[in-house]
Every structure is written in structure tokens, then in C-alpha cells.
Protein backbone atom coordinates (compact mmCIF):
# COMPACT_ATOMS: atom_id res chain seq x y z
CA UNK A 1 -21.44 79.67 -78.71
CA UNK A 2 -24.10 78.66 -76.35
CA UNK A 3 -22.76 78.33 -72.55
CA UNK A 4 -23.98 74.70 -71.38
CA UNK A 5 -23.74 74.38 -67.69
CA UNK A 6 -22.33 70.92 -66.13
CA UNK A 7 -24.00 71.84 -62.93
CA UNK A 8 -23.89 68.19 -60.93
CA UNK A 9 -21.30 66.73 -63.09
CA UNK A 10 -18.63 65.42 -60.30
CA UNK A 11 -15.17 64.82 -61.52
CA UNK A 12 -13.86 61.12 -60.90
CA UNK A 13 -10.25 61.96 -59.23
CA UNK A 14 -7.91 64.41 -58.41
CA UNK A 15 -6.16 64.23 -62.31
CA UNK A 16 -9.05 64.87 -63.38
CA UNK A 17 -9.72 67.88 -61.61
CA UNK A 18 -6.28 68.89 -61.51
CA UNK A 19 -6.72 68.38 -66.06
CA UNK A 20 -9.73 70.50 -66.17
CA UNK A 21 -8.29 73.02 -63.97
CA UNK A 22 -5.10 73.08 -66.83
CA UNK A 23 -7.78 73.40 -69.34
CA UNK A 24 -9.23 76.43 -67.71
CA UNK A 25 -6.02 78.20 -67.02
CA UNK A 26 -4.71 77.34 -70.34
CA UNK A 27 -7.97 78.71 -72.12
CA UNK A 28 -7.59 82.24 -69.97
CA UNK A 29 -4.60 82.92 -70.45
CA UNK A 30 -3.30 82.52 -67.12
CA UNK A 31 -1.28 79.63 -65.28
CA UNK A 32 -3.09 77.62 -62.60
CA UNK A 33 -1.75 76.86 -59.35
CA UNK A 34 -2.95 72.96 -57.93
CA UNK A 35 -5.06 75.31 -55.26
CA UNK A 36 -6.69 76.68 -58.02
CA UNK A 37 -7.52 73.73 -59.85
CA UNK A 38 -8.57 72.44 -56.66
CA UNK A 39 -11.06 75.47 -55.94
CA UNK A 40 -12.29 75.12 -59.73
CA UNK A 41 -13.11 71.96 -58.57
CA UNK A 42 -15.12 72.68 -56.26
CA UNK A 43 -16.84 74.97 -57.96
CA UNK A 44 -20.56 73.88 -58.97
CA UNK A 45 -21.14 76.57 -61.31
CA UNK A 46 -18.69 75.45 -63.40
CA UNK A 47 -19.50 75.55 -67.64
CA UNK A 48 -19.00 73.04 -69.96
CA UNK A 49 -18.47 76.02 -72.15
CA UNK A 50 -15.62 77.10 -70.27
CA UNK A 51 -13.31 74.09 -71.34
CA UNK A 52 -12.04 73.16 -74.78
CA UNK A 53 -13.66 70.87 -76.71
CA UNK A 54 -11.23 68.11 -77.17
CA UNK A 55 -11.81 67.93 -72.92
CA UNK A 56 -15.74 67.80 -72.75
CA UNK A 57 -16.01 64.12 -73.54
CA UNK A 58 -13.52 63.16 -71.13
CA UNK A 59 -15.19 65.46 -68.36
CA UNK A 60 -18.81 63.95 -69.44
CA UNK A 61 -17.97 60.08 -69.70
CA UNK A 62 -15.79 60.87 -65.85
CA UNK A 63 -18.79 61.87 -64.94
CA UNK A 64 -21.16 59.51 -65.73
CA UNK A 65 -18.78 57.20 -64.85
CA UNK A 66 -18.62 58.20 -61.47
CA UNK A 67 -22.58 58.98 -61.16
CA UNK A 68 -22.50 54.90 -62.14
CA UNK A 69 -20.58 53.62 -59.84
CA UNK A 70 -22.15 55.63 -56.83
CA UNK A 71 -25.67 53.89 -58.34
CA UNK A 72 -24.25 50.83 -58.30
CA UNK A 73 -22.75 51.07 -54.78
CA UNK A 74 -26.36 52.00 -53.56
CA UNK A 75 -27.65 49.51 -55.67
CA UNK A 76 -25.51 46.61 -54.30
CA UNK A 77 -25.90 47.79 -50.72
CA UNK A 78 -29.83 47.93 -50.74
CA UNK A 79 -29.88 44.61 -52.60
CA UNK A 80 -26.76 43.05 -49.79
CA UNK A 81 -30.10 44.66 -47.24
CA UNK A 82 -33.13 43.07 -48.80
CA UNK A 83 -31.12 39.85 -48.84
CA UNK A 84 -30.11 39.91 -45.26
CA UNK A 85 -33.75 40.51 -44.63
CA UNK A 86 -35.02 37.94 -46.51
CA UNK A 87 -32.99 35.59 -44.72
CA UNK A 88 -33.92 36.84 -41.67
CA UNK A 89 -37.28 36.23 -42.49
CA UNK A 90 -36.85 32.84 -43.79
CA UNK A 91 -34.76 31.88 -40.26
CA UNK A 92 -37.81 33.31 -38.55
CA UNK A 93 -40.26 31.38 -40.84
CA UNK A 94 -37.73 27.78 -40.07
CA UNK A 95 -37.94 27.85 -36.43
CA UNK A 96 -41.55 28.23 -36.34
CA UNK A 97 -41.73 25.00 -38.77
CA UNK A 98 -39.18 23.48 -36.70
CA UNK A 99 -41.21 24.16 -33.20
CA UNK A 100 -44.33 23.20 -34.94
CA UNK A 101 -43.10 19.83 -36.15
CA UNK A 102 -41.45 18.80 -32.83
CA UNK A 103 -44.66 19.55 -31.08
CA UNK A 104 -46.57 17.58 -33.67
CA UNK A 105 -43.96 14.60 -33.34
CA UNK A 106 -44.94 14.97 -29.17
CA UNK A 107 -48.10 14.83 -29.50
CA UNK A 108 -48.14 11.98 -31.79
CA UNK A 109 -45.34 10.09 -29.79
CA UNK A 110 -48.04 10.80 -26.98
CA UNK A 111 -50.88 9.67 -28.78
CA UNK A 112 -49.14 6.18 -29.39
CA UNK A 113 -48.37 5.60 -26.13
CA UNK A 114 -51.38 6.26 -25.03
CA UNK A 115 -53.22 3.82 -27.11
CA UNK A 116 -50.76 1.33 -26.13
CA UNK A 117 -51.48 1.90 -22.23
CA UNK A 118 -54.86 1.42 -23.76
CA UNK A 119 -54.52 -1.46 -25.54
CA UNK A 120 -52.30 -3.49 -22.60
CA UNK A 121 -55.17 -2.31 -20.21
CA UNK A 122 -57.37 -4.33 -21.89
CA UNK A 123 -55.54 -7.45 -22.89
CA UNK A 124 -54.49 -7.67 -19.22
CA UNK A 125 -58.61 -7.14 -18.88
CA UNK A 126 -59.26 -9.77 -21.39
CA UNK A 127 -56.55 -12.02 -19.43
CA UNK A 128 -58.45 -11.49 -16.22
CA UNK A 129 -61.55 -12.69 -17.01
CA UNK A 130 -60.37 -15.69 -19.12
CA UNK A 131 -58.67 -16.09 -15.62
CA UNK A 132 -61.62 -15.72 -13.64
CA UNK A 133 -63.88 -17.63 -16.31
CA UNK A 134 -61.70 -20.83 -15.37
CA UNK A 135 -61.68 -20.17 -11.81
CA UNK A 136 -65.10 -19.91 -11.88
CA UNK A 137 -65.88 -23.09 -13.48
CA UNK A 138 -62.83 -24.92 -11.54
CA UNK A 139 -64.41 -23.54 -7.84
CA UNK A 140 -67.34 -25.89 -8.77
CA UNK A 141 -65.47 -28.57 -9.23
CA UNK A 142 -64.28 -29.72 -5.72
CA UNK A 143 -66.84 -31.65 -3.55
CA UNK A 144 -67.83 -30.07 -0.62
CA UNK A 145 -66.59 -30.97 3.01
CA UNK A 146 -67.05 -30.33 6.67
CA UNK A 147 -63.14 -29.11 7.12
CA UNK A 148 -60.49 -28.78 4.91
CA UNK A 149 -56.86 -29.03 5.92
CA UNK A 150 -53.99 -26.44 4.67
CA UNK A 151 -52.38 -29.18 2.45
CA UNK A 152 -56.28 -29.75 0.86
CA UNK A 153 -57.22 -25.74 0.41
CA UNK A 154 -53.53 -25.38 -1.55
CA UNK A 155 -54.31 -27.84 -3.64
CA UNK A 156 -57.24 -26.73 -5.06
CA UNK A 157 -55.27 -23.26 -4.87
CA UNK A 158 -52.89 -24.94 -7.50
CA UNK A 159 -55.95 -25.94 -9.61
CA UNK A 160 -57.48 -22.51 -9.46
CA UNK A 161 -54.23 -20.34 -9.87
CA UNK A 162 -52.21 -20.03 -13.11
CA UNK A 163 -48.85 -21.92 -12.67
CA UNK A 164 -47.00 -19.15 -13.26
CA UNK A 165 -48.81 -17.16 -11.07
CA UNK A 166 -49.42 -19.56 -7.87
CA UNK A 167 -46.48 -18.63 -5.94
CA UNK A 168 -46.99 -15.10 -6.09
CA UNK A 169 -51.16 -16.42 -5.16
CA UNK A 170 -49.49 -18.20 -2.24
CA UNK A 171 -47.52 -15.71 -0.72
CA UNK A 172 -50.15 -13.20 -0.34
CA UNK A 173 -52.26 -16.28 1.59
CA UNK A 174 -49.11 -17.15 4.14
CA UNK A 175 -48.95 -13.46 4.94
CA UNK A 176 -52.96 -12.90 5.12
CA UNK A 177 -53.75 -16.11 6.74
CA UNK A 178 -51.43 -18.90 6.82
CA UNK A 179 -53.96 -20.71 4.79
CA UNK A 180 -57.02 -20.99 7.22
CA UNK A 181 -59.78 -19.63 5.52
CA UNK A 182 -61.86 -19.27 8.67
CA UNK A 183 -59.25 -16.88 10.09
CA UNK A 184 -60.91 -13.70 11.84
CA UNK A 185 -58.85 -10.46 12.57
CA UNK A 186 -60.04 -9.23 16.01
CA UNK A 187 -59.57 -5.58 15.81
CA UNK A 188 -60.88 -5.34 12.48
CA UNK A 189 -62.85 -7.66 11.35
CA UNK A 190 -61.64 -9.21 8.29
CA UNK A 191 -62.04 -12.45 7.79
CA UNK A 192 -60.44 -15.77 5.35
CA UNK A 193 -58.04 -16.76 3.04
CA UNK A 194 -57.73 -13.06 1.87
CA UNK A 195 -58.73 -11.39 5.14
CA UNK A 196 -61.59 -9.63 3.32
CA UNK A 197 -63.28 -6.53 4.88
CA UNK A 198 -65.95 -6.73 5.33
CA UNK A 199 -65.68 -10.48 5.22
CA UNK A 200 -69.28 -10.14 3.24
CA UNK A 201 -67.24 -9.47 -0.12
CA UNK A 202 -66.70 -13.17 -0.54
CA UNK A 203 -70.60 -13.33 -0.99
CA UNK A 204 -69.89 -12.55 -4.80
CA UNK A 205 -67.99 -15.38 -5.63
CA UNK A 206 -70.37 -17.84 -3.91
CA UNK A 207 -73.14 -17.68 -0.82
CA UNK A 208 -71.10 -20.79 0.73
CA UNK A 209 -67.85 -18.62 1.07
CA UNK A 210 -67.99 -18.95 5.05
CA UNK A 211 -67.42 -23.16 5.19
CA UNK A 212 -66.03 -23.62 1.13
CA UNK A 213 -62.34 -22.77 0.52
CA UNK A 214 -62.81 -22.93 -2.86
CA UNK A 215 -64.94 -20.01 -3.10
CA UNK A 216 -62.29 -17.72 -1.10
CA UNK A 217 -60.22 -18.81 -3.49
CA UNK A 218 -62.39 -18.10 -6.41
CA UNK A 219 -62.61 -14.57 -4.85
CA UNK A 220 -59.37 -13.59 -3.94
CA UNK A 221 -58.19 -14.55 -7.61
CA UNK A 222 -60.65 -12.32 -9.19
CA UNK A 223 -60.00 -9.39 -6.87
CA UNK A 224 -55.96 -9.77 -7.58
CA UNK A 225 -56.72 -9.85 -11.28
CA UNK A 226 -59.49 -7.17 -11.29
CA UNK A 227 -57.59 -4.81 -9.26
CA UNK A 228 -53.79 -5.20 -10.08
CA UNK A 229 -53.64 -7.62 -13.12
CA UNK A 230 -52.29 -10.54 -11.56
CA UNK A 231 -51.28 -12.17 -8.19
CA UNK A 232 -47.61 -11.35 -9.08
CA UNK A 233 -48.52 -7.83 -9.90
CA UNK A 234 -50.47 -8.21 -6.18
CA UNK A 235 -47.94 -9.63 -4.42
CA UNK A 236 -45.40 -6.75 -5.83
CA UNK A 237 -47.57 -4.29 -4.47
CA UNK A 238 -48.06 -6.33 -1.37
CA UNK A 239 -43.83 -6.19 -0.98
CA UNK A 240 -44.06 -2.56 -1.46
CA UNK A 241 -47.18 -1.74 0.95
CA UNK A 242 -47.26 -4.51 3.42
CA UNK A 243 -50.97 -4.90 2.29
CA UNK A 244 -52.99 -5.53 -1.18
């Protein structure tokens, strides 16, 4: 009989052990004590050879068995690793997404507000010189006089000056120069409706600005509109400044 060795073969539990140390006492002859079973146990040069025949199969398949289940357990625990990587990965891979889209949705929220900016800038543009297309045409209008009282210069103000806007218009005048448009400040200079300065600005509207009020008038429109929109949008900064 050929002696087959079951070198590597671990049994699955302590019966076991405790069987195929039986099986070996029975086969020498002598009884086994549990120490002995448990040091044929742990003996790894144990033979197949050295136990019956009707016990091989059981000792193989407990075995195996066991072999298995340890497989498995490594098995389950590397693929339980890769998973938790994975998702690691794919947490990783979501906030990135996640950053990149909010930025995305900033810039494009900054985009549109930007070309709205843009596009009010130039309606209030396109307002401004309607505006100062009618003033224009309206400054023309008034026959020309040797002196003008306050109650005359407002109103061809009133003709001049949007209706919404004339009050805010006015208010800049009473605080600039009570409506005498041959007003001179003597420290600095300015001069008119608007107290321009140099006074010499008024030139663009018309070379008769020094002795027409409608042509300070024309001016001091178009300078509210060009620089701040609108005499209300003026006079707001005027509130805020004490000057325009």
C-alpha cells in the first residue's frame, strides 16, 4: 500500500481532529488521550495512509471544505475592498463634476448679467439721445429775447424736460442757480443755469449760450442724460454728493 501524504490538508474542527486522532489510535493499537489527538493534529506530516479507509473521504471533503471557505473569505474581503475603492473613486470623480458645474452655472449666471448691464446701458443710451434729439430741436424753437425772467426760462424748461423728469431737472437748477442763467460763481468761475466750469462747455449746445436760456437748458439736459441717465438719476446723485 502506497503511503499518500495529506501534507496541507487542515482539519475543519476540533471533532474532527479529535475523530482522526481515534482513527489513529484505534489503527495502532493503542488508546489516544484528547492531548494526543490534539498533537496528531498538529502534526503536518501526517499520512493519509495512516487512517482507515472508511475515514479518508471525510478527512479530504473537511478539508477542502475548509480550504473553500478560507478562499471565499479572501475572496469576499478583496471584492468588499475593490468596492469600497470604487466608490471612493466615484465620490472623488462626483465632486469634481459637482465643482465643475457650479462654476459653469457662475460663470454663466455672470455672463447674463453682464449682458444685461450691457443691454440697459444702451437703452438708457438710446433714451438719451432720443432725449437730447428733442431738446435739440425744441431749443430752436423759442424766439430770442434781450432778458428772460425765471417764470419764462422754466417754461421753456417744461418744454425741453421730460414730464416725468422736470422736477428732478428743476431741483438741480434751484440749488445751482435759482434759475438765473447769467449767474457767475466768484471763487470759481462757473457760470449759468448749471454753473458750468468752465462756463465755455455751454458752447456745444449753441454759440448764443451766454444771452439764450434755452441753450443752457439744451446743455444741462444732455450732460444729465450723457453722464448719469437722467435728471432724476442726477439729482439722486446730487442728494448724495451735494454736487452733479
Amino acid at each position: 500500500m502506497s503511503r499518500i501524504s495529506v501534507r496541507g490538508f487542515a482539519v475543519v474542527s476540533a471533532t474532527a481532529v479529535t475523530a482522526v486522532g481515534s482513527v489513529v489510535g484505534v489503527a495502532s493499537g493503542s488508546m489516544a488521550q484528547p492531548n494526543d489527538a490534539e498533537a496528531t493534529a498538529n502534526d503536518s506530516t501526517l499520512l493519509l495512509a495512516d487512517i482507515p479507509a472508511g475515514e479518508q473521504a471525510q478527512v479530504q471533503t473537511a478539508s477542502l471544505t475548509q480550504q473553500a471557505d478560507v478562499q471565499a473569505i479572501a475572496a469576499d474581503a478583496s471584492a468588499k475592498k475593490d468596492a469600497e475603492a470604487t466608490a471612493r473613486k466615484q465620490a472623488a470623480a462626483d465632486a469634481i463634476a459637482k465643482q465643475q458645474a457650479a462654476k459653469k452655472a457662475e460663470e454663466d449666471a455672470k455672463a447674463r448679467k453682464e449682458a444685461a448691464e450691457k443691454a440697459s446701458r444702451a437703452a438708457a443710451r438710446a433714451k438719451a439721445e432720443a432725449t437730447t434729439a428733442s431738446a435739440s430741436a425744441s431749443a430752436s424753437s423759442f424766439p430770442v429775447q434781450s432778458s428772460y425772467t425765471v417764470a419764462q426760462i422754466q417754461a421753456m424748461a417744461r418744454q425741453m424736460v421730460p414730464a416725468g423728469q422736470f422736477q428732478c431737472f428743476s431741483n438741480i437748477v434751484d440749488h445751482e442757480s435759482s434759475w438765473n442763467y447769467h449767474a457767475v460763481n466768484a471763487s470759481s468761475g462757473a457760470y449759468g443755469l448749471f454753473q458750468a466750469l468752465p462756463a465755455g462747455k455751454y458752447v456745444s449746445a449753441g454759440a448764443d449760450w451766454q444771452t439764450n436760456p434755452a441753450t443752457q437748458i439744451k446743455w444741462g439736459l444732455n450732460y444729465m442724460n450723457g453722464r448719469y441717465g437722467s435728471p432724476c438719476q442726477a439729482w439722486s446723485f446730487w442728494q448724495a454728493n451735494h454736487w452733479y
